[in-house]
N, C-alpha and C. Protein backbone atom coordinates (compact mmCIF):
# COMPACT_ATOMS: atom_id res chain seq x y z
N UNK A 1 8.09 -7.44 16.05
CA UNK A 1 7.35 -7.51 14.80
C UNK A 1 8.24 -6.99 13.67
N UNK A 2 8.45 -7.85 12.53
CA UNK A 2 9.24 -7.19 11.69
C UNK A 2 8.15 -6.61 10.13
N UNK A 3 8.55 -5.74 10.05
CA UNK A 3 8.42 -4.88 8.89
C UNK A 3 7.98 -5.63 7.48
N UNK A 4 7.33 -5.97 6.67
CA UNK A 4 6.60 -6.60 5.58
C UNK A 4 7.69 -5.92 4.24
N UNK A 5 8.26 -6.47 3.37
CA UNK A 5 9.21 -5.51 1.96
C UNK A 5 8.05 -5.44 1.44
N UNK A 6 6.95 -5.84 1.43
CA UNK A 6 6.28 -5.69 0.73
C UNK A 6 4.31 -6.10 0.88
N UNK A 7 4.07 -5.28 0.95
CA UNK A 7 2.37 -5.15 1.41
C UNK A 7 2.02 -5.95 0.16
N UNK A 8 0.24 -6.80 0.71
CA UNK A 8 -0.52 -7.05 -0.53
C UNK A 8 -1.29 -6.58 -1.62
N UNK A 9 -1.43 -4.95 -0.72
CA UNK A 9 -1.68 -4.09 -1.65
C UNK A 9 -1.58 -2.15 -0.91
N UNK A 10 -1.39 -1.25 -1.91
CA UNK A 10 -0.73 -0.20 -1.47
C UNK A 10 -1.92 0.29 -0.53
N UNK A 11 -3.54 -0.20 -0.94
CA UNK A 11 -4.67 0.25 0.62
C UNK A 11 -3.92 -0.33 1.95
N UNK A 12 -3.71 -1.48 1.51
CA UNK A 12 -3.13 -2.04 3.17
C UNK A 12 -1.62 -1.71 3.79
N UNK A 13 -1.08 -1.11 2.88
CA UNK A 13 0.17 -0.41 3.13
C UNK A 13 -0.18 0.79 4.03
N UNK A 14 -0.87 1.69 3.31
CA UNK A 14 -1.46 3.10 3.48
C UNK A 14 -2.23 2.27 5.02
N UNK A 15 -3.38 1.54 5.18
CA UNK A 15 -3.90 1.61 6.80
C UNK A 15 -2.58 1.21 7.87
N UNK A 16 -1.96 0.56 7.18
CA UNK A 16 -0.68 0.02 8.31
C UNK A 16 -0.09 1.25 8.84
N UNK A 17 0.45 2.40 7.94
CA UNK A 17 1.13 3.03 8.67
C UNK A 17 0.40 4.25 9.14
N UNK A 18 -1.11 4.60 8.67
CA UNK A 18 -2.10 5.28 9.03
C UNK A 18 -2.44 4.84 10.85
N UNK A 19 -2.44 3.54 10.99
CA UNK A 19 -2.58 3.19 12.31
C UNK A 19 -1.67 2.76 13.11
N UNK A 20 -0.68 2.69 12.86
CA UNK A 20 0.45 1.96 13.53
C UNK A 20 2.09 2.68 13.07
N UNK A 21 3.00 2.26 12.61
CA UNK A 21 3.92 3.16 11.92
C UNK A 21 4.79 2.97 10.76
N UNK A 22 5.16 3.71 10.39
CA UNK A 22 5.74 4.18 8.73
C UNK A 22 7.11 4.26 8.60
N UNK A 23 8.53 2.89 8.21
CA UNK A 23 10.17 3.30 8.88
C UNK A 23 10.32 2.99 7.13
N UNK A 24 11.54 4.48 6.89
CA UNK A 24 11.86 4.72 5.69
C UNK A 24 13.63 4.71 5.73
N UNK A 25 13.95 3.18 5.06
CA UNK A 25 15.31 3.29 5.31
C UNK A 25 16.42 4.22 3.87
N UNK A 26 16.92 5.06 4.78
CA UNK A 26 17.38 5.95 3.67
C UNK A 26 18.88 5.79 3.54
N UNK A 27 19.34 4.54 3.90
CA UNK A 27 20.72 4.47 3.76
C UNK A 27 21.20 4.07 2.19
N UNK A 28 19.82 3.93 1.28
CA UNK A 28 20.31 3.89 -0.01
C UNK A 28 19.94 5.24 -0.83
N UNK A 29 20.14 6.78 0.20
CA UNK A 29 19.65 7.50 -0.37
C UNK A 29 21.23 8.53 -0.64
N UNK A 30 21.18 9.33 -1.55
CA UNK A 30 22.41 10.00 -1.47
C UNK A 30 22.47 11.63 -1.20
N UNK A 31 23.22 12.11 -1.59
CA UNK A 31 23.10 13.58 -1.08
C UNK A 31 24.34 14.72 -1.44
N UNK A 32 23.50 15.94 -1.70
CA UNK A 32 24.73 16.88 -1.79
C UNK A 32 24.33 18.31 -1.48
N UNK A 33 25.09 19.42 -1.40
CA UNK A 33 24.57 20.37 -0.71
C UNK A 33 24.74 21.72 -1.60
N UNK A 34 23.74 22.55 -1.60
CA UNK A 34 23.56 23.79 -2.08
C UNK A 34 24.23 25.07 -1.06
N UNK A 35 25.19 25.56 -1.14
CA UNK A 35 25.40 26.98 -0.14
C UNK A 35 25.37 28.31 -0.99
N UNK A 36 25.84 29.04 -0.31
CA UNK A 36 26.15 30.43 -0.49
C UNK A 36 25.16 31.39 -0.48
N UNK A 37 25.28 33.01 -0.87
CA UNK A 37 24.39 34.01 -0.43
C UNK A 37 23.03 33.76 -0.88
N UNK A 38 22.86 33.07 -2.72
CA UNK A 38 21.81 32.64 -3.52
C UNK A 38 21.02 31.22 -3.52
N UNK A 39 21.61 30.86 -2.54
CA UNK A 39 21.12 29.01 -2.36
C UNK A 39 19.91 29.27 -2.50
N UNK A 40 19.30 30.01 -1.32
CA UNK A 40 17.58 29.74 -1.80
C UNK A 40 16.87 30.45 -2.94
N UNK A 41 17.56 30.80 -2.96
CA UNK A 41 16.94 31.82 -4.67
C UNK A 41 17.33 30.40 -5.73
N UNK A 42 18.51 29.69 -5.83
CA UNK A 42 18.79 29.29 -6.71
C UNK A 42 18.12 28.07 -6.41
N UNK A 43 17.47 27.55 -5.38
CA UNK A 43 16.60 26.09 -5.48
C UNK A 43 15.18 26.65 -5.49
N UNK A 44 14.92 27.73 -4.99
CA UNK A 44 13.61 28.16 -5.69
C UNK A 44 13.07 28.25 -7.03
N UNK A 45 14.21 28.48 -7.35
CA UNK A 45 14.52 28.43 -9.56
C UNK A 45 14.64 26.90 -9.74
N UNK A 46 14.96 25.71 -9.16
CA UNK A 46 15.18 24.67 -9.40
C UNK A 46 14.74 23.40 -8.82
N UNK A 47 14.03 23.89 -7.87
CA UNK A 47 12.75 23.19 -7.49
C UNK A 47 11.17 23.63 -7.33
N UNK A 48 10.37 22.97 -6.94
CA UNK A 48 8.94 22.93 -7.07
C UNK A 48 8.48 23.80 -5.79
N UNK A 49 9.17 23.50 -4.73
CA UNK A 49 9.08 24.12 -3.57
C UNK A 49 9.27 25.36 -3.37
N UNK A 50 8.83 26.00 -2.63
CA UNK A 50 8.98 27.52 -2.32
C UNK A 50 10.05 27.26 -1.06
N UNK A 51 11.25 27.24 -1.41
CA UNK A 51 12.19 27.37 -0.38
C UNK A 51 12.44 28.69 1.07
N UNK A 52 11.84 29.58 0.51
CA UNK A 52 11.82 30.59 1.49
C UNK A 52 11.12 30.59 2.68
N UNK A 53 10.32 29.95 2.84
CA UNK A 53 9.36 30.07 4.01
C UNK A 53 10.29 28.40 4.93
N UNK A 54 11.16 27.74 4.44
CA UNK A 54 11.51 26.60 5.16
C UNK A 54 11.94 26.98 6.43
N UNK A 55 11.74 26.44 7.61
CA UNK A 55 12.58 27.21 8.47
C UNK A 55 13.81 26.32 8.53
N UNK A 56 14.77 26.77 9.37
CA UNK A 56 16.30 25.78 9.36
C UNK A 56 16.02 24.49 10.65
N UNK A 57 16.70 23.73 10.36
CA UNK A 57 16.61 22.13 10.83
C UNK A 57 15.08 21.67 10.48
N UNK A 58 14.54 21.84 9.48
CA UNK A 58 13.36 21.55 8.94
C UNK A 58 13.50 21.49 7.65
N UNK A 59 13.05 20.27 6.99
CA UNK A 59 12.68 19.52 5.72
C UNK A 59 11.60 19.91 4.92
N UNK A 60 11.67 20.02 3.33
CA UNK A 60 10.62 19.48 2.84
C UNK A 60 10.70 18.69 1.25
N UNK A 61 9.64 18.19 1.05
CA UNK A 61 9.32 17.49 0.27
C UNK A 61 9.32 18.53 -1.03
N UNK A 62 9.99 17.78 -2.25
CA UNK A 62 9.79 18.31 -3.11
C UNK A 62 10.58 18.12 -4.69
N UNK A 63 11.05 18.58 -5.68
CA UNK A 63 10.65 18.37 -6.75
C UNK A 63 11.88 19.12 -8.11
N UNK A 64 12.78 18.25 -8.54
CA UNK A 64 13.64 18.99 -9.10
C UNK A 64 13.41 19.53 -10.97
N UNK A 65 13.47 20.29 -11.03
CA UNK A 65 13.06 20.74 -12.69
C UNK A 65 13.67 20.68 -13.35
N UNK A 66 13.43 20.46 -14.65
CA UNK A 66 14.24 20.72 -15.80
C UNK A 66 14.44 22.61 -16.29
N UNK A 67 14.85 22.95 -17.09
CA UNK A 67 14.42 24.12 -17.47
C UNK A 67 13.29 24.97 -17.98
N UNK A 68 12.47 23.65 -18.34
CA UNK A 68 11.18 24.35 -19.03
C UNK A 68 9.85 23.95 -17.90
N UNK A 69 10.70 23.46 -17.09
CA UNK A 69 9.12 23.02 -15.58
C UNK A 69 9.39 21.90 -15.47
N UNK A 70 9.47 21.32 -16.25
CA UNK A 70 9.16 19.68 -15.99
C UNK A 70 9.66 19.05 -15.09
N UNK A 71 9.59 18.11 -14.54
CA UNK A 71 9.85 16.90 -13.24
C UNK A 71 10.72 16.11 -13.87
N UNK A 72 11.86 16.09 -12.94
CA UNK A 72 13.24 15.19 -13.12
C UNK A 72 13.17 14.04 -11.87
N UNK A 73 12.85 14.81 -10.82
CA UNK A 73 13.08 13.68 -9.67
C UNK A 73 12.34 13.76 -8.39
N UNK A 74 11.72 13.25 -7.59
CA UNK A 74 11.54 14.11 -6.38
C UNK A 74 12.75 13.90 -5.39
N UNK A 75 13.33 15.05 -4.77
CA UNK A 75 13.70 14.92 -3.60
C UNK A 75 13.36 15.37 -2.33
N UNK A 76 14.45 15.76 -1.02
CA UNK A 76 13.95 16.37 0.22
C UNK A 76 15.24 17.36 0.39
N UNK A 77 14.48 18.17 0.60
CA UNK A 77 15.76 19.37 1.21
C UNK A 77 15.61 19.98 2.40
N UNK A 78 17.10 19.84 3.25
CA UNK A 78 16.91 20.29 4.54
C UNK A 78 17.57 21.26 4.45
N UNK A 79 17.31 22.18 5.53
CA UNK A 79 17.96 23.40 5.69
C UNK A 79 18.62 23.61 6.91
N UNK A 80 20.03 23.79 6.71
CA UNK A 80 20.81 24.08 7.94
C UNK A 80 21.58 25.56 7.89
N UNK A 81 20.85 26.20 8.60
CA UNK A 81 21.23 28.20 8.25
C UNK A 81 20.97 28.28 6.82
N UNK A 82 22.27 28.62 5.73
CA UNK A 82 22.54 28.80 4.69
C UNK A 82 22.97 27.67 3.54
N UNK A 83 22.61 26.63 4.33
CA UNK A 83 23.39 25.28 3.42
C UNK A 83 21.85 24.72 3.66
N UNK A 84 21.68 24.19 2.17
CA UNK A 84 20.97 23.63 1.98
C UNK A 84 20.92 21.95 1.78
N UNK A 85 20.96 20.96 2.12
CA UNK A 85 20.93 19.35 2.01
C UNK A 85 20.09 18.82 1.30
N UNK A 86 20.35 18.43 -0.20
CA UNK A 86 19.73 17.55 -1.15
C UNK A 86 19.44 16.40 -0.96
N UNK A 87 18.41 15.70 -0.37
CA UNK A 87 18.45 13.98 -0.39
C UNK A 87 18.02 13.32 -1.60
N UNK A 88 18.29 12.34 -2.31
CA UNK A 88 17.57 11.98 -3.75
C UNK A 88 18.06 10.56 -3.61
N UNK A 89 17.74 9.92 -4.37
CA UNK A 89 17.60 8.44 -4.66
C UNK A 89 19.14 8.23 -4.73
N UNK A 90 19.81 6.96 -4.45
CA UNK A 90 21.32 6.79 -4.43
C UNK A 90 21.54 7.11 -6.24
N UNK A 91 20.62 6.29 -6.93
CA UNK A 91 20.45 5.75 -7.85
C UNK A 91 20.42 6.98 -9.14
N UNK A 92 20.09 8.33 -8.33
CA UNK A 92 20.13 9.21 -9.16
C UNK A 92 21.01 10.73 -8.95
N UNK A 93 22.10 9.94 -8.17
CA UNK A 93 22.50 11.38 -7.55
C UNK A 93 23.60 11.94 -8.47
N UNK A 94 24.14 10.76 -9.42
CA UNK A 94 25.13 11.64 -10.21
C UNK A 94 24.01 12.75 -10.99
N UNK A 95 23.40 11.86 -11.90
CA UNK A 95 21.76 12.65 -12.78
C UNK A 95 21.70 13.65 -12.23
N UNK A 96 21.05 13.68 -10.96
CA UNK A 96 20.60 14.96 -10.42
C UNK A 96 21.71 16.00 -10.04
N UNK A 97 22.61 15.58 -9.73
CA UNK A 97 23.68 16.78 -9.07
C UNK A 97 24.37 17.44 -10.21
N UNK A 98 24.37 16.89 -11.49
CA UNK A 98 24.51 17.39 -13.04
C UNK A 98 23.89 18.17 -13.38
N UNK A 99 22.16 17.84 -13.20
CA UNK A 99 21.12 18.72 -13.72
C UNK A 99 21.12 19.75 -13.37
N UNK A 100 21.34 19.83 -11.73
CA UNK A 100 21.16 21.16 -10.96
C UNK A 100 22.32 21.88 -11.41
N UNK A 101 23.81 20.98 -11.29
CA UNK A 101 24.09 22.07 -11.76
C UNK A 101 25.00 22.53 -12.92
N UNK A 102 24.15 22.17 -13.76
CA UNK A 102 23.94 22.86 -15.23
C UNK A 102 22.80 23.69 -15.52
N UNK A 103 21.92 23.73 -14.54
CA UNK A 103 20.61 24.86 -14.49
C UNK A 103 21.35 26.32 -14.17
């Protein structure tokens, strides 16, 4: 069975993968990485997420800021020990890897 690019509408998207399953190809996604002693302090300041409670080889969903709060992008950040893994849109990774870090 192959995969639909495109549902007839986002209800029937949403029951498809509610009952059956949900494949997210992320090879057009890009990436870069946060380290050192302040990483999670410093994506706690720069994202939406409460980075502290992540545990390591575990993801989450979430949300990059501008300086005054506002929403720039969503991404996913994984955590491996002390290095943190940015995933974001291919499309926005120069944007984003600027923003962060000029925050």
């Amino acid at each position: 069975m192959e995969m639909p690019v495109q549902y007839a509408s986002i209800i029937d998207e949403h029951n498809a993968v509610r009952t059956n399953v949900g494949v997210f190809d992320t090879a057009h996604m890009g990436t870069f990485t946060v380290t050192g002693e302040n990483a999670e302090k410093f994506l706690n300041y720069v994202t939406l997420g409460n980075m502290s409670g992540l545990s390591d080889k575990k993801a989450r969903y979430s949300m990059i800021l501008n300086e005054e709060g506002g929403i720039k992008d969503d991404i996913i950040v994984y955590r491996f020990g002390n290095e943190y893994m940015i995933v974001v849109n291919a499309g926005n990774l120069e944007k984003d890897f600027k923003l962060v870090k000029q925050i």
